[in-house]
PDB file of N, CA and C in Angstrom:
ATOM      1  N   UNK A   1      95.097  41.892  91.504  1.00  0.00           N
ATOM      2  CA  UNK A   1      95.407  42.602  90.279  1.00  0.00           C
ATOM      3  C   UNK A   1      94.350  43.678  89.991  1.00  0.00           C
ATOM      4  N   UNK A   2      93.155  43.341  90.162  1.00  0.00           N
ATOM      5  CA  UNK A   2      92.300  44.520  90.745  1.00  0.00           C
ATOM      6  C   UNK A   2      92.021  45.792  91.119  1.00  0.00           C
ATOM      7  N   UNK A   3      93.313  45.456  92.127  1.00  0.00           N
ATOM      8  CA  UNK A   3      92.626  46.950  92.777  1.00  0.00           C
ATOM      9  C   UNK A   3      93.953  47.651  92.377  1.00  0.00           C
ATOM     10  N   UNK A   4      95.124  47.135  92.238  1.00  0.00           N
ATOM     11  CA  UNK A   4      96.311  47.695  91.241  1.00  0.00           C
ATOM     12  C   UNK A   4      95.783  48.604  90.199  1.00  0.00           C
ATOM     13  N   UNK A   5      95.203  47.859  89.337  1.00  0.00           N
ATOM     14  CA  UNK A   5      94.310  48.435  87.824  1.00  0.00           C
ATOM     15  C   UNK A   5      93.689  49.742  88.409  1.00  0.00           C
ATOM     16  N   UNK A   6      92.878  49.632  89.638  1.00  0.00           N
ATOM     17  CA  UNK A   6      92.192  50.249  89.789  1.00  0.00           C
ATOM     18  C   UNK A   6      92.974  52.105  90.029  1.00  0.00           C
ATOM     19  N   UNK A   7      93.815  51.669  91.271  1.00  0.00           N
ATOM     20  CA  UNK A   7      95.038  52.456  91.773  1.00  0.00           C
ATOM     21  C   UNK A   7      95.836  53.500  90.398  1.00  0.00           C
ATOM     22  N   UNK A   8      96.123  52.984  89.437  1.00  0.00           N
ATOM     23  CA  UNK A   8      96.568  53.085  88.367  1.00  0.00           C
ATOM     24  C   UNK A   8      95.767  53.872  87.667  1.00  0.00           C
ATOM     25  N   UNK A   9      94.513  53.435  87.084  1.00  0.00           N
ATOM     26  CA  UNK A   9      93.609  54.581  87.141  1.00  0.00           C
ATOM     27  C   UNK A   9      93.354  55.555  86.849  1.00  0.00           C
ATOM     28  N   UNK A  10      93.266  55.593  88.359  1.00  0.00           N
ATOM     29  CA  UNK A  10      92.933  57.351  88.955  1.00  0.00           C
ATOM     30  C   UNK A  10      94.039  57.858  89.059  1.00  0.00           C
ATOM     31  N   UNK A  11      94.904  57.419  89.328  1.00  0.00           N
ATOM     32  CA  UNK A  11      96.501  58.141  89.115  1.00  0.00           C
ATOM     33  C   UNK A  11      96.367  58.739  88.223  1.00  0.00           C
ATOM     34  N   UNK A  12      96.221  57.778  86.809  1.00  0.00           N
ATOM     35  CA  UNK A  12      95.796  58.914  85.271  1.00  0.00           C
ATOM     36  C   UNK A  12      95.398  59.781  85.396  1.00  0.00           C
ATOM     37  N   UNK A  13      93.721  59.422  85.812  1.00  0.00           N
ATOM     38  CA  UNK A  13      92.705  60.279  86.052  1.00  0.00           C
ATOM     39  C   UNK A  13      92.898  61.426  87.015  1.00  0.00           C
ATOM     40  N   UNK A  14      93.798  61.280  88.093  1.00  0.00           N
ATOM     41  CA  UNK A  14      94.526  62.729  88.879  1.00  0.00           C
ATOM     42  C   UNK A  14      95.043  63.740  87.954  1.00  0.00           C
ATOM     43  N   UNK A  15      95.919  62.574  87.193  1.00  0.00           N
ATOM     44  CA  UNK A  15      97.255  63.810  86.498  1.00  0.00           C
ATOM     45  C   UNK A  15      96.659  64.387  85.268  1.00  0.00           C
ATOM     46  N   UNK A  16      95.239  63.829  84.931  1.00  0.00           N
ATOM     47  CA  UNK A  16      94.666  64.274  83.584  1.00  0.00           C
ATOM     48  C   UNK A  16      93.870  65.788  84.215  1.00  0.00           C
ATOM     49  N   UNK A  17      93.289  65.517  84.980  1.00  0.00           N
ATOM     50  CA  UNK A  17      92.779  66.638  85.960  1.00  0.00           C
ATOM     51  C   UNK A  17      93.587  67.637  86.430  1.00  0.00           C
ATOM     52  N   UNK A  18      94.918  67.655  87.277  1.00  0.00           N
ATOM     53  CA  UNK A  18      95.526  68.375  87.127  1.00  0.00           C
ATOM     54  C   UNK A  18      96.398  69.159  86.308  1.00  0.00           C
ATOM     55  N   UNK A  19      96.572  68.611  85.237  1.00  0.00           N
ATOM     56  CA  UNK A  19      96.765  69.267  83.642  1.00  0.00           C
ATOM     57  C   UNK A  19      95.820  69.924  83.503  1.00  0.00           C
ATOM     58  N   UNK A  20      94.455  69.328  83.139  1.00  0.00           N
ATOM     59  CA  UNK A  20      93.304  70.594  82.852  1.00  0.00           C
ATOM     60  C   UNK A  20      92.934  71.222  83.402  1.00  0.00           C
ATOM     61  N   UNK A  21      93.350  71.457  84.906  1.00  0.00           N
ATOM     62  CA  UNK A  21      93.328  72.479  85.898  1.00  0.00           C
ATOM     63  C   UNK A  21      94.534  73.321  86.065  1.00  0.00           C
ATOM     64  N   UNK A  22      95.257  72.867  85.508  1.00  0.00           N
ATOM     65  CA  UNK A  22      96.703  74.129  85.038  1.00  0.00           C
ATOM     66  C   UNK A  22      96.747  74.940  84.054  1.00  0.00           C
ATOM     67  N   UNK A  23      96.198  74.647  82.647  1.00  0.00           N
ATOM     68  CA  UNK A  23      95.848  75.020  81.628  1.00  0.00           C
ATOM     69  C   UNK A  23      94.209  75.916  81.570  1.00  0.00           C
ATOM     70  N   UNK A  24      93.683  75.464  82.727  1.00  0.00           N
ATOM     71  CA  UNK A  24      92.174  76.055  82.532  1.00  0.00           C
ATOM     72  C   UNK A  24      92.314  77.542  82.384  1.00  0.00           C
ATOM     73  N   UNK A  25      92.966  77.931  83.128  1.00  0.00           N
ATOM     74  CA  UNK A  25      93.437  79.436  83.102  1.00  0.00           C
ATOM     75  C   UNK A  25      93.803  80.098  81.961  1.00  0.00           C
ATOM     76  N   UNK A  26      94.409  79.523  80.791  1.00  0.00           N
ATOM     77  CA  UNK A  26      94.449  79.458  79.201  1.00  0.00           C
ATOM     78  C   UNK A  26      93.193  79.893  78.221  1.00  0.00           C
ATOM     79  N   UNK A  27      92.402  78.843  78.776  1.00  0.00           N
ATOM     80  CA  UNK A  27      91.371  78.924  77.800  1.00  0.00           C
ATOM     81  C   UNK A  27      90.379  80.161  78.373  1.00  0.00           C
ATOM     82  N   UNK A  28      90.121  81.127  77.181  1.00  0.00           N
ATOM     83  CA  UNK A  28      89.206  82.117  77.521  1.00  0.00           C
ATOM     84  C   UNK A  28      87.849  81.991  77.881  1.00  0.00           C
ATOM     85  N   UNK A  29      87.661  80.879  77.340  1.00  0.00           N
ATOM     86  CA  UNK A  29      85.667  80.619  77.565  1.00  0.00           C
ATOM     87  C   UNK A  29      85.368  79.449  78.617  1.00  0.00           C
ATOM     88  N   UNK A  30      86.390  79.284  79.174  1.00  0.00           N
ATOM     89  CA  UNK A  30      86.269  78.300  80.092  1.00  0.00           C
ATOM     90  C   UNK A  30      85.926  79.330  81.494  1.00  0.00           C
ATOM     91  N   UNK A  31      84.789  78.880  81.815  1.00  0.00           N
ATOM     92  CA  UNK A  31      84.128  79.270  83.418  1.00  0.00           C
ATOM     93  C   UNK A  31      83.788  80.414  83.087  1.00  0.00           C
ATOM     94  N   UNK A  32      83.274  81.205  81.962  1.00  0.00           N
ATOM     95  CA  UNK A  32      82.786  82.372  82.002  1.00  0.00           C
ATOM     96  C   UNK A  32      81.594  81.862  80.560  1.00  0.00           C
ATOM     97  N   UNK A  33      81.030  81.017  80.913  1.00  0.00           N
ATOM     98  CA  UNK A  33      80.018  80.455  79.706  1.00  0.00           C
ATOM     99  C   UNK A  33      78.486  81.148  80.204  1.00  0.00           C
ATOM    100  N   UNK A  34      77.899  81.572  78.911  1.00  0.00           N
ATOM    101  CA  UNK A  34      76.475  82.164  79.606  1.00  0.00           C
ATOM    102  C   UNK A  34      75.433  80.766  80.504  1.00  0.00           C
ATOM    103  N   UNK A  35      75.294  80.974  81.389  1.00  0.00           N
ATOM    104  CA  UNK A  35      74.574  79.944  82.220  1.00  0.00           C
ATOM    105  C   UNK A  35      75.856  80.217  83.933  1.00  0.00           C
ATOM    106  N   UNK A  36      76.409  80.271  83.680  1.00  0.00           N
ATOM    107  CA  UNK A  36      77.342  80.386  84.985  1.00  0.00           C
ATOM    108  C   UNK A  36      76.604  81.697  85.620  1.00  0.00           C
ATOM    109  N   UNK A  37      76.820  81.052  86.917  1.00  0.00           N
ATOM    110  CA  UNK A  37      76.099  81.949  87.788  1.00  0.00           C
ATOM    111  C   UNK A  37      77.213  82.686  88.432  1.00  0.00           C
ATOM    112  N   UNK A  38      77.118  83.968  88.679  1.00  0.00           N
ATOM    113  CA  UNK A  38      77.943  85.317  89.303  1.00  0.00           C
ATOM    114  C   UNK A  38      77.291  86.142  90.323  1.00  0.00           C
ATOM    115  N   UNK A  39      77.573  86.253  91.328  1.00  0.00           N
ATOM    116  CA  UNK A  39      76.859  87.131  92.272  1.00  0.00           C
ATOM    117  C   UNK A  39      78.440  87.925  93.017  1.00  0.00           C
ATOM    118  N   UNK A  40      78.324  89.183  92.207  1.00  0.00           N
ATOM    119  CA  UNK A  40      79.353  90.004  93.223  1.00  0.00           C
ATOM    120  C   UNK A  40      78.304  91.460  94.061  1.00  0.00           C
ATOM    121  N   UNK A  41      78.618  91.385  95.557  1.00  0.00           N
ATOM    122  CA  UNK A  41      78.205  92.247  96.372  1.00  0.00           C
ATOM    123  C   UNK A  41      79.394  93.051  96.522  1.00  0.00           C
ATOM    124  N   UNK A  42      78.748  93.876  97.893  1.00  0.00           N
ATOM    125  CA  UNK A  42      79.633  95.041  98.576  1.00  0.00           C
ATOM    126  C   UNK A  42      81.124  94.107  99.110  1.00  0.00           C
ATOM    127  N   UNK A  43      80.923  93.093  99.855  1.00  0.00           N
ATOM    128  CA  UNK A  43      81.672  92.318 100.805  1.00  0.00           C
ATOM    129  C   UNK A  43      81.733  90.893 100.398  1.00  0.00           C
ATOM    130  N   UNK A  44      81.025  90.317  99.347  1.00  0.00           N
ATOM    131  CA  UNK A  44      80.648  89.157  99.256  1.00  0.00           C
ATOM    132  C   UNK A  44      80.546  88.855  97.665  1.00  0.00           C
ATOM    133  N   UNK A  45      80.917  87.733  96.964  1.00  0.00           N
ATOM    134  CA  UNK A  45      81.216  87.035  95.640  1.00  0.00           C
ATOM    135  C   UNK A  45      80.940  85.927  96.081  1.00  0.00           C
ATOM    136  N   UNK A  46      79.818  85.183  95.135  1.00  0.00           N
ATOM    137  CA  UNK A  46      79.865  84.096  95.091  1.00  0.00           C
ATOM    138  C   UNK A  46      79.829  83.751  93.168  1.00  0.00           C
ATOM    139  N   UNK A  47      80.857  82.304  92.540  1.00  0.00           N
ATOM    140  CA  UNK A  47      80.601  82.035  91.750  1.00  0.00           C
ATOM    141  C   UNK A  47      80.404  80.510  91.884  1.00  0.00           C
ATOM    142  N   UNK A  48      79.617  79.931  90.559  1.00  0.00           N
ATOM    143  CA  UNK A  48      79.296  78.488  90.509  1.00  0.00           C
ATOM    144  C   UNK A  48      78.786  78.272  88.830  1.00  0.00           C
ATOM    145  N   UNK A  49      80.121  77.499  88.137  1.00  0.00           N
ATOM    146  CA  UNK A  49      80.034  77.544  87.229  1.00  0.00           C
ATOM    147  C   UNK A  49      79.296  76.074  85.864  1.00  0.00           C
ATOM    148  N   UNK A  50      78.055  76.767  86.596  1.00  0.00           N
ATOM    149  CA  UNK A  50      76.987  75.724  85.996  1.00  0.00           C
ATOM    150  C   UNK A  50      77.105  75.012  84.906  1.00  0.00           C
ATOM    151  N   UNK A  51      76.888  76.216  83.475  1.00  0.00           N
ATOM    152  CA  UNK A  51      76.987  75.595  82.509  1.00  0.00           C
ATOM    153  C   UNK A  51      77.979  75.295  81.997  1.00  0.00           C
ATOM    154  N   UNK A  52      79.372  75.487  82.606  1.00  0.00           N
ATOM    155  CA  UNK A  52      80.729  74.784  82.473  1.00  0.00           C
ATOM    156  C   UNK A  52      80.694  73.471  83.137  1.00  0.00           C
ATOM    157  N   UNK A  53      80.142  73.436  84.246  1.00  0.00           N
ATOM    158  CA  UNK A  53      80.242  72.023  84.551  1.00  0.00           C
ATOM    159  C   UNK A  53      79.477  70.729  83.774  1.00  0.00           C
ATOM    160  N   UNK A  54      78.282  71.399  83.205  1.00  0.00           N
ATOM    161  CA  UNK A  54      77.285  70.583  82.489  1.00  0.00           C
ATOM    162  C   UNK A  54      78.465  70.233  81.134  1.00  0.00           C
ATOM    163  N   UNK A  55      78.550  71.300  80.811  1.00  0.00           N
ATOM    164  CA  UNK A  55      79.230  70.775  79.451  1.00  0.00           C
ATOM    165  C   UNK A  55      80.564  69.625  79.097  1.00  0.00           C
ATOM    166  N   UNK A  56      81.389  70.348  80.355  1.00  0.00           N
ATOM    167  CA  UNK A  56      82.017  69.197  80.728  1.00  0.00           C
ATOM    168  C   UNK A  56      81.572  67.596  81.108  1.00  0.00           C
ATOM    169  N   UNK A  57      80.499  67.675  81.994  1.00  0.00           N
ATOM    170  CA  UNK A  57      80.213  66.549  82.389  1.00  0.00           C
ATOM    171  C   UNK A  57      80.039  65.619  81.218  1.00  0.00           C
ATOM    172  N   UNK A  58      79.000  66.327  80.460  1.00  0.00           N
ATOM    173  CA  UNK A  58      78.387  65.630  78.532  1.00  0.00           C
ATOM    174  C   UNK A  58      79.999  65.015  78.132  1.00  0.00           C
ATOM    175  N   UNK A  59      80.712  66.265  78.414  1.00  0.00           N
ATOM    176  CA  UNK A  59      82.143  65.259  77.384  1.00  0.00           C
ATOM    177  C   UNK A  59      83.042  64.456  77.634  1.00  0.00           C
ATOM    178  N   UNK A  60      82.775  64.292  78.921  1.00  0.00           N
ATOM    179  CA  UNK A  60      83.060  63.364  79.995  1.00  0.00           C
ATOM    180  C   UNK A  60      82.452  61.887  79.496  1.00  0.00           C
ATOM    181  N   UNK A  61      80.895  61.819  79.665  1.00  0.00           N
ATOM    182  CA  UNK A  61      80.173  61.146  79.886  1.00  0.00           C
ATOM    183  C   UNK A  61      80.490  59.832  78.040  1.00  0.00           C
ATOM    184  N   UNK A  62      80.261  61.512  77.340  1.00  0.00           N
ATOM    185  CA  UNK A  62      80.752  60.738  75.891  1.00  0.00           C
ATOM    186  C   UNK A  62      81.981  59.739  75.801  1.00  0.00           C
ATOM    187  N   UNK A  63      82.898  61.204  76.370  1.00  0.00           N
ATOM    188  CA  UNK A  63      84.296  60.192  76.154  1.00  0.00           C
ATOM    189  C   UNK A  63      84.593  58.600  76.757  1.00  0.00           C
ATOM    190  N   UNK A  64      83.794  58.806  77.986  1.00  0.00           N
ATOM    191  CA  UNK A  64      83.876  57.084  78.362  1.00  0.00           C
ATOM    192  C   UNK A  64      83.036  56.168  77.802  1.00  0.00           C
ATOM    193  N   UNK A  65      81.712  56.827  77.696  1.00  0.00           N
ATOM    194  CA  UNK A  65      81.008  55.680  76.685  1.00  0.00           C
ATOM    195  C   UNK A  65      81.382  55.068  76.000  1.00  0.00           C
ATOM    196  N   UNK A  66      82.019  56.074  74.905  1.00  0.00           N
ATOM    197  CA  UNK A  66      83.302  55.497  73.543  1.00  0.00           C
ATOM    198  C   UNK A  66      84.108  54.932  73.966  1.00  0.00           C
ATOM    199  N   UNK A  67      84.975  55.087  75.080  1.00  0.00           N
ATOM    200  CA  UNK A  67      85.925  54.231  75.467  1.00  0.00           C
ATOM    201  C   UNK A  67      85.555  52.740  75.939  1.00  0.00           C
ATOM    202  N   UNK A  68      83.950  52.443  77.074  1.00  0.00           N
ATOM    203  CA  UNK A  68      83.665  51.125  77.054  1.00  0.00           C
ATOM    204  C   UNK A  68      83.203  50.486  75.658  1.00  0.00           C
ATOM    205  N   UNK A  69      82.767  51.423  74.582  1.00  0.00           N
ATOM    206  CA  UNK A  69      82.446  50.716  73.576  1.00  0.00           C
ATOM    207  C   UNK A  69      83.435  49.756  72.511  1.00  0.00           C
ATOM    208  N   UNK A  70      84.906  49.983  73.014  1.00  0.00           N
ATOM    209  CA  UNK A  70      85.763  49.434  72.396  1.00  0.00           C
ATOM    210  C   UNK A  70      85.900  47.887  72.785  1.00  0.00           C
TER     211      UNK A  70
END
């Protein structure tokens, strides 16, 4: 029963992710937050979106806390 629960899940946790990766494109301040790093050249772009990921991670981190705290 275990690993069912478990299976189940991340299934959520897929389809919650791929919702907020369909919609990300929506939100204007998403991945263009000051702290994100941008490097465009002649031939070459690199992005890596730092302080989007941090922030996310925090509300991440919250939201489950609260959730084991129940």
């Amino acid at each position: 029963m275990g690993l069912a629960k478990t299976f189940i899940i991340l299934g959520i946790v897929f389809i919650l992710i791929g919702g907020i990766l369909s919609f990300a494109g929506k939100i204007p301040w998403l991945g263009r937050l000051p702290g994100d790093i941008v490097i465009k050249k002649e031939n070459f772009s690199f992005y890596f979106p730092l302080t989007t990921c941090l922030l996310l991670s925090a509300l991440l981190s919250c939201g489950l806390f609260l959730w084991r705290q129940r």
